[in-house]
N, C-alpha and C. Protein backbone atom coordinates (compact mmCIF):
# COMPACT_ATOMS: atom_id res chain seq x y z
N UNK A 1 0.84 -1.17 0.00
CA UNK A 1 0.00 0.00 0.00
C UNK A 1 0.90 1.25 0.00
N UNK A 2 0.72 2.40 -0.71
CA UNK A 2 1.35 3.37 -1.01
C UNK A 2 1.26 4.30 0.34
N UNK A 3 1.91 5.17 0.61
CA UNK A 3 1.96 6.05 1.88
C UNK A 3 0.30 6.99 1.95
N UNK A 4 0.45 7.27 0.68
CA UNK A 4 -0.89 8.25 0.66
C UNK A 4 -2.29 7.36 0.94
N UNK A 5 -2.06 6.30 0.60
CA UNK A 5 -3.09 5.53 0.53
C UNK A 5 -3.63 4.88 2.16
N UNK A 6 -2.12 4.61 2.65
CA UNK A 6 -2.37 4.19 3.89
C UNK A 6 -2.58 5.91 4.89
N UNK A 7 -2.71 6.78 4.82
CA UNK A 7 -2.93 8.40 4.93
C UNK A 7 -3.81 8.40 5.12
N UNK A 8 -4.60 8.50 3.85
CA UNK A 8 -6.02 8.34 3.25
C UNK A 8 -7.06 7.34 4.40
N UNK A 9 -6.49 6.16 4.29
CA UNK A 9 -7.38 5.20 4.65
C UNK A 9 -7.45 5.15 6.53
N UNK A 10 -6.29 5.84 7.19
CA UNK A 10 -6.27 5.91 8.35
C UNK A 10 -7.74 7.39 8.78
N UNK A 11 -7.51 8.17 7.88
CA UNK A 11 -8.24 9.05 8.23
C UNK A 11 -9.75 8.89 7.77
N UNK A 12 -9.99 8.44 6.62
CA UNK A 12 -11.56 8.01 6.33
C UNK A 12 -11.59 7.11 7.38
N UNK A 13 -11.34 6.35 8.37
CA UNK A 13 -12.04 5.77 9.40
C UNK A 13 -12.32 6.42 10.72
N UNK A 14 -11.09 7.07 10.64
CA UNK A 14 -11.17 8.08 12.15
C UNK A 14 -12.98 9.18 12.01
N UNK A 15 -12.93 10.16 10.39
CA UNK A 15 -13.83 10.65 10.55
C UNK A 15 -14.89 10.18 10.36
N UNK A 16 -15.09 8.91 9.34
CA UNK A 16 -16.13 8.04 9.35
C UNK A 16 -17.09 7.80 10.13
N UNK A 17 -16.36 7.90 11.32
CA UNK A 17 -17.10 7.66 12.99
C UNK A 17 -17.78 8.88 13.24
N UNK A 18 -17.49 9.73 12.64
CA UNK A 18 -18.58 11.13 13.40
C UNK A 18 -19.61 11.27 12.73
N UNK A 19 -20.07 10.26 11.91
CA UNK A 19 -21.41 10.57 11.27
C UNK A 19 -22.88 10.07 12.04
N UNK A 20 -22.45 9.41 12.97
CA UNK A 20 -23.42 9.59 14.20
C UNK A 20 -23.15 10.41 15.15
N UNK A 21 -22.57 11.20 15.29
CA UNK A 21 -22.35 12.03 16.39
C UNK A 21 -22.97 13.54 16.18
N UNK A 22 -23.24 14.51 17.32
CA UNK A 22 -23.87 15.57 17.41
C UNK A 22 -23.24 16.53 15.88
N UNK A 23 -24.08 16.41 14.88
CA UNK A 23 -24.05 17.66 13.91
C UNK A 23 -23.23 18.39 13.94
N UNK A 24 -23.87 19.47 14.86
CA UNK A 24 -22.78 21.23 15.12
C UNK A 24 -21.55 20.74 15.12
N UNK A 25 -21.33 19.56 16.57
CA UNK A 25 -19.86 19.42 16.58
C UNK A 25 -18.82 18.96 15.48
N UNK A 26 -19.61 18.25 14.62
CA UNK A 26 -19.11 17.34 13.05
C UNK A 26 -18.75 18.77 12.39
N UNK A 27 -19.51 19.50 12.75
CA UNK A 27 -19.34 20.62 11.37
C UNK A 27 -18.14 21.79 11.68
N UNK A 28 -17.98 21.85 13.17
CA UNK A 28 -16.95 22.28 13.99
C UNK A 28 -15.71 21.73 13.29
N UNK A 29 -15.49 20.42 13.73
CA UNK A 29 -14.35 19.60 13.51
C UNK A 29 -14.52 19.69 11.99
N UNK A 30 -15.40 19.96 10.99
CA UNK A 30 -14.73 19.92 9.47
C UNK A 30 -14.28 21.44 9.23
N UNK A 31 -14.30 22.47 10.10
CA UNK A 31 -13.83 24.07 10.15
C UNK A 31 -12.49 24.22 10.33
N UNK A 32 -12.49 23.21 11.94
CA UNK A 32 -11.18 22.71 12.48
C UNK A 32 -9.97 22.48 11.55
N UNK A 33 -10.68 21.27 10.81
CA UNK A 33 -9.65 20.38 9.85
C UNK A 33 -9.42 21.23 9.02
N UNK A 34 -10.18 22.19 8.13
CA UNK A 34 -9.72 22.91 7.07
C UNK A 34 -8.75 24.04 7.41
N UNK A 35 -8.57 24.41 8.87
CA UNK A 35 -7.57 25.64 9.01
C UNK A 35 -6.33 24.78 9.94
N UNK A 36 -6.66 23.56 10.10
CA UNK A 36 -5.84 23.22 11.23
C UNK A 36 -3.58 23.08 10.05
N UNK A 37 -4.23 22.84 9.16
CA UNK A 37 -2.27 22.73 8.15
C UNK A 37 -2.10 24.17 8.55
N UNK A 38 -2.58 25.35 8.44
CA UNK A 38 -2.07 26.63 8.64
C UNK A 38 -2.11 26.96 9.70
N UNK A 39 -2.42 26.58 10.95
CA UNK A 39 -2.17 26.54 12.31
C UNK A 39 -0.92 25.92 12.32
N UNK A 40 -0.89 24.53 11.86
CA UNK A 40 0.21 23.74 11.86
C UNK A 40 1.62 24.56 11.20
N UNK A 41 1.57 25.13 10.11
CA UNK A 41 2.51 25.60 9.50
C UNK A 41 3.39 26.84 10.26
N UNK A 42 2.05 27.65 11.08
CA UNK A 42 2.62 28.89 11.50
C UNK A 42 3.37 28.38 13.07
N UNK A 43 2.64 27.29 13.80
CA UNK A 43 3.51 27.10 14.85
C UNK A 43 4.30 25.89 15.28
N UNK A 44 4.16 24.93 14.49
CA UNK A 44 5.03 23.71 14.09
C UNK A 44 4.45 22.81 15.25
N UNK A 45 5.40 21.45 15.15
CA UNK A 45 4.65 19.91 15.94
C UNK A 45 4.64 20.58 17.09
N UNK A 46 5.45 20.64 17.78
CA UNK A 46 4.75 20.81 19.79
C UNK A 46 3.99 21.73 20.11
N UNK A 47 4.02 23.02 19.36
CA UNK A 47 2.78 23.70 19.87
C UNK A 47 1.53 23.36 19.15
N UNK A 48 1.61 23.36 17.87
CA UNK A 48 0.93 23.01 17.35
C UNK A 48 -0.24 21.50 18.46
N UNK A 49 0.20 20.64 18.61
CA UNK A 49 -0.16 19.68 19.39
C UNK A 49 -0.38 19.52 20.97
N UNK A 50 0.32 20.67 21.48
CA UNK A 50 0.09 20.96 22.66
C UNK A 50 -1.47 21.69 22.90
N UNK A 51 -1.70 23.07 21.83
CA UNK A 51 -2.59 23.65 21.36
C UNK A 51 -3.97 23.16 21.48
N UNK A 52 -4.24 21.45 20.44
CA UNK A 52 -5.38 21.40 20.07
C UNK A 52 -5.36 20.56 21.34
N UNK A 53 -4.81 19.92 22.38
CA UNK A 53 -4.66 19.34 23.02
C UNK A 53 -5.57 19.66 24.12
N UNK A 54 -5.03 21.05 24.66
CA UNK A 54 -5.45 21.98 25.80
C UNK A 54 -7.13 22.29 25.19
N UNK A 55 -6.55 23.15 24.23
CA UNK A 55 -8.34 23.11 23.65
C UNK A 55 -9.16 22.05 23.83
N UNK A 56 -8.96 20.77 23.80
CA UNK A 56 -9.71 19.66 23.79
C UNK A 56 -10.24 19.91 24.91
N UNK A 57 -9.75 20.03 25.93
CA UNK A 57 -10.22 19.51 27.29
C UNK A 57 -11.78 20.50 27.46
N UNK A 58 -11.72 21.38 26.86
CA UNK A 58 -12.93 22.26 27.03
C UNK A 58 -13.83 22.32 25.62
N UNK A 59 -13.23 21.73 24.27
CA UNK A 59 -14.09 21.32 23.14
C UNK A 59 -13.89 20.29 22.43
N UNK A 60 -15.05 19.70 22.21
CA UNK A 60 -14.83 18.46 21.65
C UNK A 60 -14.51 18.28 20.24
N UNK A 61 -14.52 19.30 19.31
CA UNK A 61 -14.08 18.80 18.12
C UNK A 61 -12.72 19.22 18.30
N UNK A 62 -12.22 19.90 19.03
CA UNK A 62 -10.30 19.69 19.47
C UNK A 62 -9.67 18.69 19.87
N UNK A 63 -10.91 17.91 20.81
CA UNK A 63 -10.64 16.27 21.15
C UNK A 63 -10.96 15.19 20.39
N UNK A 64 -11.94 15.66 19.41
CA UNK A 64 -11.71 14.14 18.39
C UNK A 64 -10.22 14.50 17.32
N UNK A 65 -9.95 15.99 17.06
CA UNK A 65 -9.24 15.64 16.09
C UNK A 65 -7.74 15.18 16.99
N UNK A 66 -7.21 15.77 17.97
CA UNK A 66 -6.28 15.42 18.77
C UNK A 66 -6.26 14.09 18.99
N UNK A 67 -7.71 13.27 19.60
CA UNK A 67 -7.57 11.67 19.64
C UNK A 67 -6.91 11.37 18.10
N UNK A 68 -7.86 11.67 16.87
CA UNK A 68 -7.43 11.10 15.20
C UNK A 68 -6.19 11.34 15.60
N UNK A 69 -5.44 12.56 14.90
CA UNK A 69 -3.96 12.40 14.99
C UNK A 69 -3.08 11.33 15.82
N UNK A 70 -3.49 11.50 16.81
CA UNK A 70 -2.52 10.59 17.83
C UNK A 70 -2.87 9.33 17.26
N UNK A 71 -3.79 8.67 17.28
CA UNK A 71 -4.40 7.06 16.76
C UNK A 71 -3.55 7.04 15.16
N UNK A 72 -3.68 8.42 14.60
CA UNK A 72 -3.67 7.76 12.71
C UNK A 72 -1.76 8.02 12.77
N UNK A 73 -1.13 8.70 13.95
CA UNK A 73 0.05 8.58 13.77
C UNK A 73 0.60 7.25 14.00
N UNK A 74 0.07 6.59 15.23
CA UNK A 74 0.50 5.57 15.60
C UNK A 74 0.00 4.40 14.31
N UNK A 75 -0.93 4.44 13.50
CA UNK A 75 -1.35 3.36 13.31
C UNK A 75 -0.38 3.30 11.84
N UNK A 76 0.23 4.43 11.09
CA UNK A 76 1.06 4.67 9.86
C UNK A 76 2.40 4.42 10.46
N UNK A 77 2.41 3.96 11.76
CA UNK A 77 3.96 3.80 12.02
C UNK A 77 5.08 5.24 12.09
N UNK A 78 4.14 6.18 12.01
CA UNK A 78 4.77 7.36 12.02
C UNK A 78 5.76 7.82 13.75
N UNK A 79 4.47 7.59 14.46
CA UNK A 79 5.13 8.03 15.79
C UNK A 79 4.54 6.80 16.73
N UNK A 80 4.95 6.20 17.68
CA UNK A 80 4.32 5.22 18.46
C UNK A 80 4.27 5.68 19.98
N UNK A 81 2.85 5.37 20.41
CA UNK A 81 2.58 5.74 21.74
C UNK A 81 1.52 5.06 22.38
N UNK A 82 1.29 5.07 23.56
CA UNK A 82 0.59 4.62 24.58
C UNK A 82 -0.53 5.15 24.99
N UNK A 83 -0.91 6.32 25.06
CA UNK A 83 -1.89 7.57 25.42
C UNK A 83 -1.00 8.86 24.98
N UNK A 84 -1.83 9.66 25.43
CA UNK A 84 -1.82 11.22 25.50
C UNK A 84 -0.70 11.88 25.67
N UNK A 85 -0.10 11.24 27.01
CA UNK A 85 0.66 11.75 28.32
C UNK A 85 2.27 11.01 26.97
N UNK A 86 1.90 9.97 26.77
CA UNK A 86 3.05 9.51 25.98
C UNK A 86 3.53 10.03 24.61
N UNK A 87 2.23 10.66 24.02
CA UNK A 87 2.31 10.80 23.09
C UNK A 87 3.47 12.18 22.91
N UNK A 88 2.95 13.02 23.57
CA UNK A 88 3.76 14.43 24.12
C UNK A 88 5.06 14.18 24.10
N UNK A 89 5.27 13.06 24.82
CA UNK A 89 6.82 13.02 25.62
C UNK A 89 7.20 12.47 24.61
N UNK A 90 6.64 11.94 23.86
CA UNK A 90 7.68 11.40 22.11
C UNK A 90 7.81 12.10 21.30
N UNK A 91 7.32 13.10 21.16
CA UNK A 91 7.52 14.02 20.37
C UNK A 91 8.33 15.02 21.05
N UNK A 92 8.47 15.61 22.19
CA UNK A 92 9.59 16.33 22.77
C UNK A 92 10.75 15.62 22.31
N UNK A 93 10.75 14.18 22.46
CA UNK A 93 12.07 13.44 22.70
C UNK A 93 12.95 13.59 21.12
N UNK A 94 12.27 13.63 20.12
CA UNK A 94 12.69 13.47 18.75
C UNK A 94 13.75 14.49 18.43
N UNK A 95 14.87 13.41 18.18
CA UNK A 95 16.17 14.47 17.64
C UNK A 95 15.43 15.28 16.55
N UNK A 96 16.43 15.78 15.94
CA UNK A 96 16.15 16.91 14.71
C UNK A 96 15.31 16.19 13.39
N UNK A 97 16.12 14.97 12.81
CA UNK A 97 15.84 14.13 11.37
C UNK A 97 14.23 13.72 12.18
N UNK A 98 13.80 13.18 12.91
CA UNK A 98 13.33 12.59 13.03
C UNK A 98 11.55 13.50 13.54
N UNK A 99 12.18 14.73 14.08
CA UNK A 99 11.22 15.80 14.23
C UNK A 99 10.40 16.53 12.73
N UNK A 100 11.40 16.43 11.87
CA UNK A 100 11.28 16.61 10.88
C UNK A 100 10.43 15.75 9.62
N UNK A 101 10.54 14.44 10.26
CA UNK A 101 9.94 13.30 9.29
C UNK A 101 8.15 13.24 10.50
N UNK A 102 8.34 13.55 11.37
CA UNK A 102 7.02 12.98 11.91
C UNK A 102 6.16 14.89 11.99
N UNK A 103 7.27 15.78 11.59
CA UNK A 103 6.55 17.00 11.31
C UNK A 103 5.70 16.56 9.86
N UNK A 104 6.69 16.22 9.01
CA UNK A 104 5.98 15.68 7.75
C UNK A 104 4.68 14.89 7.29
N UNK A 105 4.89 13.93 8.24
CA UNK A 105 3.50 13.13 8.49
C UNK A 105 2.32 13.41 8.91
N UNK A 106 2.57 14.15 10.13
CA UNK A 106 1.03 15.05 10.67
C UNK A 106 0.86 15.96 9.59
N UNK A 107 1.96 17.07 9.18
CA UNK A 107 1.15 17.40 7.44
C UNK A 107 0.25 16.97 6.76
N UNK A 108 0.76 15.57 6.26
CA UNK A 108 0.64 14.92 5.48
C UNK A 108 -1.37 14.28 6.22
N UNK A 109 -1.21 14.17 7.04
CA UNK A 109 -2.81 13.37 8.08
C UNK A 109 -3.56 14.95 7.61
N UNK A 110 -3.26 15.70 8.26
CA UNK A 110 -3.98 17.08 8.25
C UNK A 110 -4.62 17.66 6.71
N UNK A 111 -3.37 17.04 5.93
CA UNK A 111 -4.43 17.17 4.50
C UNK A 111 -5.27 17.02 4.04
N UNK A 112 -5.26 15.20 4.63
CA UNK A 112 -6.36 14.45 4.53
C UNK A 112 -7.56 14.59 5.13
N UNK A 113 -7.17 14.99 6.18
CA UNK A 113 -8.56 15.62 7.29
C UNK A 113 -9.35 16.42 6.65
N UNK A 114 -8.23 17.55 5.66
CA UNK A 114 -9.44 18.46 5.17
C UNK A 114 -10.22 17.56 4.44
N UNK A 115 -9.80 16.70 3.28
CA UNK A 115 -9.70 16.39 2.18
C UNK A 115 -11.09 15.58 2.47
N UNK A 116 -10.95 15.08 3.31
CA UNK A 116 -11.82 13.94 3.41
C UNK A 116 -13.20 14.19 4.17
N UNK A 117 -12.54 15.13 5.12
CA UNK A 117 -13.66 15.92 6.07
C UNK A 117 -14.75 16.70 5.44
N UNK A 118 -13.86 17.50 4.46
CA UNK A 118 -14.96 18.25 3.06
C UNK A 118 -15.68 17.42 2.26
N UNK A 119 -15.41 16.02 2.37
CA UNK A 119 -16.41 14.88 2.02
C UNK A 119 -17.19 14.16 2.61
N UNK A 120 -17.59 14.17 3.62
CA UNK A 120 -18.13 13.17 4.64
C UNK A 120 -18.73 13.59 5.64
N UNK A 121 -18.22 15.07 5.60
CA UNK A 121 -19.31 15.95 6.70
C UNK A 121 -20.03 16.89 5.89
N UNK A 122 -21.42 17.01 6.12
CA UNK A 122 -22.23 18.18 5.31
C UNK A 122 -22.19 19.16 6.09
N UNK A 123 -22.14 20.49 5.41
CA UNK A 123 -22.71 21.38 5.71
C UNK A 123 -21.23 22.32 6.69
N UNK A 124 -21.94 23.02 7.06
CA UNK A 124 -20.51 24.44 7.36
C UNK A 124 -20.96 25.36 9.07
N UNK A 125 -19.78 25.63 9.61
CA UNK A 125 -20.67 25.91 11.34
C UNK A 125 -19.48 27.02 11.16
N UNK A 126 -20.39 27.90 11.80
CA UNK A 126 -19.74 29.77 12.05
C UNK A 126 -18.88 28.70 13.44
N UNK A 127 -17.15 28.88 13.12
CA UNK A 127 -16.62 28.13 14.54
C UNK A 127 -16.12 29.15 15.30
N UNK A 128 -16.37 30.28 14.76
CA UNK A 128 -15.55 31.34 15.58
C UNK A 128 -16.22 31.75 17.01
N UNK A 129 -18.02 30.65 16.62
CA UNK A 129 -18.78 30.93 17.77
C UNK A 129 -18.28 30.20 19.30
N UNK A 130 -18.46 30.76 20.08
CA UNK A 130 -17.80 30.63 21.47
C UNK A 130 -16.49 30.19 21.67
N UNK A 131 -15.73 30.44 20.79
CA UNK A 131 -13.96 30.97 21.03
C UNK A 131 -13.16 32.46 21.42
């Protein structure tokens, strides 16, 4: 299976799952996904991930996409972890080459998020509401 493909296919399952879940929040998390590479770009992996992290704890489409990432990193062999708490501390730990290749990869997931998210979720939510 090609990289993009296994990309692709990690993330059509992660969002797959929110098509029973509360609407607004689906439509949140497809707002999320479409600005989240230029979040990513302007403040790179640890804040970037620290970010949607903290946010989570008080919104939930910060916590499904934070759970996706962490699950679709581990499952591409990109980064490997245990939970949350682990996930963090592996990514602090990453020399330079290697910060660089798993910067690449969450790119690479986050594309797909839009990509796929703009397919599978209908419809569009003002997210700027209660931020």
């Amino acid at each position: 299976m090609l990289k993009n493909q296994k990309y692709s296919d990690a993330v059509f399952f992660s969002i797959n799952g929110l098509a029973n879940e509360d609407k607004m929040t689906a439509k949140r998390y497809k707002s999320l996904c479409k600005r989240s590479g230029g979040i990513f770009r302007t403040v790179g992996l640890v804040q970037f991930v620290t970010f949607i992290e903290a946010k989570g704890k008080k919104e939930k489409h910060y916590a499904w996409l934070s759970e996706h990432l962490r699950t679709e990193m581990d499952k591409v062999g990109a980064l490997k972890s245990k939970g949350t708490e682990d996930y963090l501390a592996n990514i602090r730990r990453l020399n330079l080459p290697e910060y660089m290749q798993a910067s690449r990869n969450m790119l690479t997931l986050l594309q797909w998020h839009k990509r796929i998210g703009e397919i599978l979720i209908e419809g569009t939510a003002d997210d700027t509401e209660g931020e």
